[in-house]
Protein backbone atom coordinates (compact mmCIF):
# COMPACT_ATOMS: atom_id res chain seq x y z
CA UNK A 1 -24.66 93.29 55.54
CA UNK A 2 -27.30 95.64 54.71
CA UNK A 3 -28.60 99.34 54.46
CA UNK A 4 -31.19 100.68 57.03
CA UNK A 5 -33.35 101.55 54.23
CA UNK A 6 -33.45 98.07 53.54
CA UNK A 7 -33.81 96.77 56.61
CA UNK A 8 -36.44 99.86 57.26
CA UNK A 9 -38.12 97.91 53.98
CA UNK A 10 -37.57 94.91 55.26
CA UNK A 11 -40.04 96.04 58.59
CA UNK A 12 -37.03 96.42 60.94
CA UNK A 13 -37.49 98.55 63.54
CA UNK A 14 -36.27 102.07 64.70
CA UNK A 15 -35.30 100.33 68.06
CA UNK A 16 -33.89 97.50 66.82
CA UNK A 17 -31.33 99.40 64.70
CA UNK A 18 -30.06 100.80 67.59
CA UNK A 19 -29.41 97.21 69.51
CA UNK A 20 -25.78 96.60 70.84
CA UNK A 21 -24.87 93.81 68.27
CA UNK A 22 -25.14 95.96 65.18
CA UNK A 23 -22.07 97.37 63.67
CA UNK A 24 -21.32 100.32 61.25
CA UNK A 25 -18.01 99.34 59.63
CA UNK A 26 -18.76 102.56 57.00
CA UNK A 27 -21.74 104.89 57.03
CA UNK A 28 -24.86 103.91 55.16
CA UNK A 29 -24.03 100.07 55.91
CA UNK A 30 -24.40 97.68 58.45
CA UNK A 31 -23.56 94.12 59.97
CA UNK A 32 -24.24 92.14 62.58
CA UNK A 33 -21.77 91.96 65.20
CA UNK A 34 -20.05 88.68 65.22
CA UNK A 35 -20.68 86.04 68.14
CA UNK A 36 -17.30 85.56 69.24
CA UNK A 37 -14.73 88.54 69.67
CA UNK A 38 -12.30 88.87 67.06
CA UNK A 39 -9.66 89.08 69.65
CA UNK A 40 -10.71 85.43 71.12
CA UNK A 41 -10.38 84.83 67.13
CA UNK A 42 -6.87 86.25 66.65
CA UNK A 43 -6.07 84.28 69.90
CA UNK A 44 -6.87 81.02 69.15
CA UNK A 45 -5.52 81.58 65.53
CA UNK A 46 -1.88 82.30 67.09
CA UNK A 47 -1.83 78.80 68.47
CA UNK A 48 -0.73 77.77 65.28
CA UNK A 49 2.65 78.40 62.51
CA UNK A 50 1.42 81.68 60.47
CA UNK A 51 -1.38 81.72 62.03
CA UNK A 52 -0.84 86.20 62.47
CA UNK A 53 -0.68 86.25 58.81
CA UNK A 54 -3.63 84.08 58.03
CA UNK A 55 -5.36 85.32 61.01
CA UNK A 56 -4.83 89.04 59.38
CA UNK A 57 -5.52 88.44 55.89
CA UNK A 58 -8.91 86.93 56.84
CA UNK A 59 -9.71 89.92 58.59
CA UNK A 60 -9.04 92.37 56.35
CA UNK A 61 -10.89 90.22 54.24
CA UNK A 62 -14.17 90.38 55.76
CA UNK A 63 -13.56 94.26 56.21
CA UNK A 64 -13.28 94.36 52.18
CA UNK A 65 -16.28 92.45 51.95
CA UNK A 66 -18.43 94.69 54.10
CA UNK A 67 -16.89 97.78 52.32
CA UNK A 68 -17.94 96.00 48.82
CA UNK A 69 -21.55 97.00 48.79
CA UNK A 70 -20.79 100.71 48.98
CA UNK A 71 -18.33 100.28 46.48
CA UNK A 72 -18.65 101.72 42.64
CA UNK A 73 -18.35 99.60 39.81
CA UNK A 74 -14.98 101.04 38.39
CA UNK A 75 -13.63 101.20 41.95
CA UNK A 76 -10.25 98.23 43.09
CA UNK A 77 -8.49 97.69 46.07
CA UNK A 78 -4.69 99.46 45.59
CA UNK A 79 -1.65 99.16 48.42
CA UNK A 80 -1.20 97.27 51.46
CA UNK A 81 -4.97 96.37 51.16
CA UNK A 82 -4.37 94.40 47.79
CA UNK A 83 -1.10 93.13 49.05
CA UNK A 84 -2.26 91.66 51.81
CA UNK A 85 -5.40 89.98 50.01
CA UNK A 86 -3.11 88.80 47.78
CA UNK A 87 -1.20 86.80 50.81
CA UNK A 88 1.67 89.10 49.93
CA UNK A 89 3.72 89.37 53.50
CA UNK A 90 3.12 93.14 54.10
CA UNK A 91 1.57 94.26 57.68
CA UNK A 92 -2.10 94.96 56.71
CA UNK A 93 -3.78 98.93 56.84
CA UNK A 94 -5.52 101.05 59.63
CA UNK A 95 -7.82 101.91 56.23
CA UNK A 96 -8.68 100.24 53.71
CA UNK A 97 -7.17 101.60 50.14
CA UNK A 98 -9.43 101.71 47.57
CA UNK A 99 -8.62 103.02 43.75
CA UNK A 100 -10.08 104.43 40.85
CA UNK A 101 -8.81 105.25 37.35
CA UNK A 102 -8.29 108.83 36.13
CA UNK A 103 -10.64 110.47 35.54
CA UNK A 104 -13.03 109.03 38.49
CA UNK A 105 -13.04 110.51 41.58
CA UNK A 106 -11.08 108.62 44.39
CA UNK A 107 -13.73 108.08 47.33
CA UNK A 108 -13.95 110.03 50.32
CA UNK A 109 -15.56 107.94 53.49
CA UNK A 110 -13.95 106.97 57.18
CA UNK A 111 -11.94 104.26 57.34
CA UNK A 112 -11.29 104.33 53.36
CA UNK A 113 -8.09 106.35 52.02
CA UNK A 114 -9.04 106.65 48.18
CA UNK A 115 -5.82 106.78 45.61
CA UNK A 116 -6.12 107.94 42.06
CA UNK A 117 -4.63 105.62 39.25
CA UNK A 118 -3.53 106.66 35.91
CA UNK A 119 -5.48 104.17 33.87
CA UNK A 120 -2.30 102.60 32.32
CA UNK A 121 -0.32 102.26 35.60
CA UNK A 122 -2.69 99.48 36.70
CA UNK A 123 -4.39 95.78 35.32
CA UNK A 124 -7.38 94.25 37.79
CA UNK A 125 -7.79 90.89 39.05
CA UNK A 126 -10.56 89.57 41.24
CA UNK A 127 -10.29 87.58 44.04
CA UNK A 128 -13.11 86.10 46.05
CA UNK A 129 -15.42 88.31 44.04
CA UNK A 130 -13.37 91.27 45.37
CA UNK A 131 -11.69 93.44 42.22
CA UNK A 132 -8.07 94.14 43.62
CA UNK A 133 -4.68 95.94 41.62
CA UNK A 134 -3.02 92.60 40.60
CA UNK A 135 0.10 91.98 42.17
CA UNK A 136 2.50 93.01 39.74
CA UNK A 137 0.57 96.32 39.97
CA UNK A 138 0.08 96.56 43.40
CA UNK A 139 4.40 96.07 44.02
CA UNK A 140 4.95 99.21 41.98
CA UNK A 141 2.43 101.22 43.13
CA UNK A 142 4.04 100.33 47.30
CA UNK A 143 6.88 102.02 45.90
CA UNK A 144 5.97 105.31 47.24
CA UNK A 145 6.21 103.47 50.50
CA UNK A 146 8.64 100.91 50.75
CA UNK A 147 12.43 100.46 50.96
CA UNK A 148 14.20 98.84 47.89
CA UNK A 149 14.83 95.86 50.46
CA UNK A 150 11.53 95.87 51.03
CA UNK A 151 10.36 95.82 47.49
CA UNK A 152 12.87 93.15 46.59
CA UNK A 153 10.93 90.87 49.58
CA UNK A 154 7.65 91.59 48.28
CA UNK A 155 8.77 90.72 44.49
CA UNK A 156 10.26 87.82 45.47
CA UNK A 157 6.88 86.38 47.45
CA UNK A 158 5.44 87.07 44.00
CA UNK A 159 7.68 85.69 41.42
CA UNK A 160 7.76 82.28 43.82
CA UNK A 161 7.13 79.47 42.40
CA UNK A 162 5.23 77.09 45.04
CA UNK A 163 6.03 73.27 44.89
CA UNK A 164 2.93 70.51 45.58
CA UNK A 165 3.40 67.83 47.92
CA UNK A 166 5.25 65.80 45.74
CA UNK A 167 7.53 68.93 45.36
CA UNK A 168 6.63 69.00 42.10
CA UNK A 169 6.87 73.21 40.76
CA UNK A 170 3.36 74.69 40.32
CA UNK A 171 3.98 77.67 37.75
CA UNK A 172 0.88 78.35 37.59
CA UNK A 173 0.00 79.10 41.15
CA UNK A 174 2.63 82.07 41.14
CA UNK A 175 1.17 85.56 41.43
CA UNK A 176 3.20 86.49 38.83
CA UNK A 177 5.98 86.38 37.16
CA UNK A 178 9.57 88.85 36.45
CA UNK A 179 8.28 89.77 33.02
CA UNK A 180 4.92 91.04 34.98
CA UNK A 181 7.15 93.30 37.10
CA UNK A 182 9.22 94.77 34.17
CA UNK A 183 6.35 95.60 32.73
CA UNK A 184 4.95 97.58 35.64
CA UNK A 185 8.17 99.27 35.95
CA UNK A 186 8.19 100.22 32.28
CA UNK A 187 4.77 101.10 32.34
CA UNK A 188 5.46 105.11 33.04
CA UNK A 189 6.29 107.50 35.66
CA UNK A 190 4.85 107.03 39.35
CA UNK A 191 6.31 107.64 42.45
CA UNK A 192 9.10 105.52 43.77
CA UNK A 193 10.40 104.35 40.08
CA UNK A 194 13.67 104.76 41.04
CA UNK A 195 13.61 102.55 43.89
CA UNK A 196 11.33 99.82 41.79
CA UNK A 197 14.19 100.29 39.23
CA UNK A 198 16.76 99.53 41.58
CA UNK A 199 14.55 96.49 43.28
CA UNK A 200 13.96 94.78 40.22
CA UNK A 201 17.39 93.93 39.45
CA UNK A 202 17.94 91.87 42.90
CA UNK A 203 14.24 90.21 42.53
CA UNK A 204 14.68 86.21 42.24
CA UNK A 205 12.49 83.23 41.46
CA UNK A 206 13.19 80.67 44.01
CA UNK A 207 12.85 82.51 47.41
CA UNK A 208 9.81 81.03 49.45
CA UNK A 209 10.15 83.48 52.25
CA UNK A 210 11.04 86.69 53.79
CA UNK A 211 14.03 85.56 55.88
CA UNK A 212 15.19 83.69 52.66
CA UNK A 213 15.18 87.05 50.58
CA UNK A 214 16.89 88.16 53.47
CA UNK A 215 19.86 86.46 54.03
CA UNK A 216 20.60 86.79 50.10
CA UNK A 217 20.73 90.17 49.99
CA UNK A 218 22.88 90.27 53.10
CA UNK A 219 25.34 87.79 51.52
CA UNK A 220 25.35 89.74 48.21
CA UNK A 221 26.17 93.00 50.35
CA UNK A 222 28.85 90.73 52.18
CA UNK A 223 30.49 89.59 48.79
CA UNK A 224 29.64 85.91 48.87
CA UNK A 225 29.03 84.25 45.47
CA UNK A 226 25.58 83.97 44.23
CA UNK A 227 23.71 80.70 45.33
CA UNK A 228 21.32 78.75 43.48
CA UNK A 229 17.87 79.02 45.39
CA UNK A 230 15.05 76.11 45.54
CA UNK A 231 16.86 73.15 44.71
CA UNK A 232 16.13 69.49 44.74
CA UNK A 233 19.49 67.70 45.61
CA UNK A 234 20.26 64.29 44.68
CA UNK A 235 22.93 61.29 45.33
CA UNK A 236 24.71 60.22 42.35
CA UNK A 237 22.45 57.38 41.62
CA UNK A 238 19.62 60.40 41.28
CA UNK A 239 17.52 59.76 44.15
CA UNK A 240 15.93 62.64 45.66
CA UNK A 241 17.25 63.57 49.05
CA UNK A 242 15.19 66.55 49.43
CA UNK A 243 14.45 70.41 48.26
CA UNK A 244 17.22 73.26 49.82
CA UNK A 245 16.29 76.89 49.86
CA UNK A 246 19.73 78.16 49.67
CA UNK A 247 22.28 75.78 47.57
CA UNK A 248 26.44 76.68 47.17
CA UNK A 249 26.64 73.61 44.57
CA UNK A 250 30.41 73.89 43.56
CA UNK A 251 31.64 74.18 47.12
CA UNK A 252 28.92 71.37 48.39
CA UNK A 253 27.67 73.81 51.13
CA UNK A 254 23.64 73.75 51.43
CA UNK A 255 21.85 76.92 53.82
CA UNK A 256 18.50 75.91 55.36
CA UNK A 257 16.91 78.43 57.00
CA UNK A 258 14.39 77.31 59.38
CA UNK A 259 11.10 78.91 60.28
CA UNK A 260 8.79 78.74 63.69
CA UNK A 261 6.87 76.18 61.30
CA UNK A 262 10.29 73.46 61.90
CA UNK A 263 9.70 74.13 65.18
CA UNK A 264 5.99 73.77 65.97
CA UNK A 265 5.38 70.64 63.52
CA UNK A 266 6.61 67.63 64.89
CA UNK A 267 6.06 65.72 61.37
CA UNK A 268 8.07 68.86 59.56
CA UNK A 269 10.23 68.17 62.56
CA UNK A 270 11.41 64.49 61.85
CA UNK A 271 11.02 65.11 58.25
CA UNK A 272 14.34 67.70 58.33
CA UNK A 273 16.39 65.76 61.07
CA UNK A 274 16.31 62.14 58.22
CA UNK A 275 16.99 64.81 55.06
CA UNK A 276 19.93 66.33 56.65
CA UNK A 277 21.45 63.21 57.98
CA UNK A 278 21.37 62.46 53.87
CA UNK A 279 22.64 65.49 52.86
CA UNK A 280 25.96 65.16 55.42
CA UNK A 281 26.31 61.21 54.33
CA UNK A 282 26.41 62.61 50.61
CA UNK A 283 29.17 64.83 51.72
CA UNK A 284 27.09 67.84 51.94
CA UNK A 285 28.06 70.36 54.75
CA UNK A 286 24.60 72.25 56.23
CA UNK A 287 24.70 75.22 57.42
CA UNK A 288 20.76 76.10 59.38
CA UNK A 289 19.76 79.50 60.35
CA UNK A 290 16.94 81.02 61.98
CA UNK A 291 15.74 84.67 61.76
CA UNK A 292 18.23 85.63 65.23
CA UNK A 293 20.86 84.78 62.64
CA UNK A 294 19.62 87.59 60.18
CA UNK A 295 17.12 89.65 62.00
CA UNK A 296 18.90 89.46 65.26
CA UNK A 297 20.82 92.15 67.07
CA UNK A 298 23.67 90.98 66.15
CA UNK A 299 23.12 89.03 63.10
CA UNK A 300 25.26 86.00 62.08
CA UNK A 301 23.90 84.66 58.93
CA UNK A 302 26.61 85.62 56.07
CA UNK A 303 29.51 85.11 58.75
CA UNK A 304 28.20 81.28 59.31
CA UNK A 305 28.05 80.73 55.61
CA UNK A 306 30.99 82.46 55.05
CA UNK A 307 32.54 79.99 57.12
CA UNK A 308 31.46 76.89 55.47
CA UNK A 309 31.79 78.46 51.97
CA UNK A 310 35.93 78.82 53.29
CA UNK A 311 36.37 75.56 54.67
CA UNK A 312 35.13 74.04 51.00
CA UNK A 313 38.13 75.82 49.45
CA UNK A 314 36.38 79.46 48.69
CA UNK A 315 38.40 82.38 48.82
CA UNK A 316 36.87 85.90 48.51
């Protein structure tokens, strides 16, 4: 990336400026075009589980990166933009969002939409040398955007708590935690507190996806009791049969909700087929879902459960 004054400096020539492989992401900067189309990237990248997601992040990525140059000192990335660096599962901006605290002056420039911040409605992180509205900050400032349902999705991705491969909890890799979001609600007057008000209350630790958030709010809606979420189950002599998203523990009813990644991974593959084969020998019953069953057009998720939840002796 570089200015054409410096590359004038640097003894580049008039005509060379002009060449075909040059880009100008934003005026006053410039970059060399990459050597392989980013739609043979995005291509090869949806070959693989999540790849979209990664596939999108990365790009917006290297957008904020060639933006970062032109980029004042008090200036942060704000919205979708610091969602989505953040690995938060929004869809990613036409523009990128950039903020400033009052009294600065939001910038003006294409392909940039500029926001001004009150100074105490927002706390800066960096990542990959990148200062972005952490993500507690960045949830309640989407507010003027997003549906409750959608709020309680994002604050769930952020609350998570990730396991390791051992399935061992990682606190510490959680973008942050319930008391972070309180304390952006509480922080003062914006637009959308009512609906981040409203969110808050239905925001869990435990969910590890969208489609997990999902389904619980669709069961709450329905009336079914309140599982417990992100659960290692165990056989009475305490060995570990495995981790369930979605657990009904009084009625013995488990919910796994399966993702394109159960699909497309053969080892993830073999891996669920032995762990529910334990669960049903410890007298579990299992009830899997995919996202037809709550996304679909005629979604079956709380009916299923409902089911299961009725044959173990619940009654509404």
């Amino acid at each position: 990336m570089f200015t054409p004054t410096q590359a004038r400096a640097a003894g580049v020539t008039a005509r060379r400026l002009r060449a075909r492989d040059l880009e100008h992401p934003y005026r006053g900067l410039m970059v060399v075009r990459p050597e392989r189309p980013l739609e043979e990237e995005q291509s090869d990248a949806d070959a693989t589980p999540f790849a979209r997601d990664r596939a999108q992040r990365k790009a917006l990525l290297r957008r904020a990166r060639e933006y970062r140059p032109l980029m004042v000192s008090h200036a942060f990335f704000v919205g979708r933009t610091a969602g989505v660096l953040h690995g938060l599962p929004l869809d990613p901006p036409e523009e990128l969002e950039v903020g400033v605290c009052a009294p600065h002056r939001a910038p003006r420039r294409r392909g940039i939409r500029g926001r001004k911040v009150a100074p105490g409605l927002v706390s800066i992180r960096e990542i990959d040398g990148l200062r972005v509205a952490s993500p507690a900050s960045t949830w309640a400032m989407l507010a003027s955007e997003l549906s409750v349902r959608e709020l309680v999705v994002v604050g769930d991705a952020i609350v998570h708590v990730p396991r390791d491969s051992w399935g061992r909890p990682q606190s510490t890799a959680a973008l942050g935690t319930t008391a972070q979001l309180h304390a952006a609600v509480d922080a003062g007057r914006r637009p959308g507190l009512h609906r981040l008000r409203e969110a808050i209350t239905s925001i869990r630790v435990g969910s590890a996806s969208p489609l997990e958030t999902e389904y619980r709010l669709d069961a709450e809606t329905a009336g079914l009791p309140e599982p417990e979420l992100d659960v290692q189950i165990r056989e009475s002599s305490g060995r570990l049969l495995g981790i369930t998203e979605i657990v009904y523990r009084d009625l013995r009813v488990l919910v796994e909700i399966e993702g394109d990644h159960h699909r497309t991974s053969k080892t993830q593959w073999n891996r669920d087929i032995e762990k529910y084969a334990a669960y049903i020998a410890d007298g579990w019953e299992l009830v899997r879902l995919t996202s037809s069953h709550i996304r679909g057009p005629n979604p079956r998720a709380t009916e299923m459960v409902r089911a299961a939840l009725m044959r173990h002796g619940w009654r509404p």
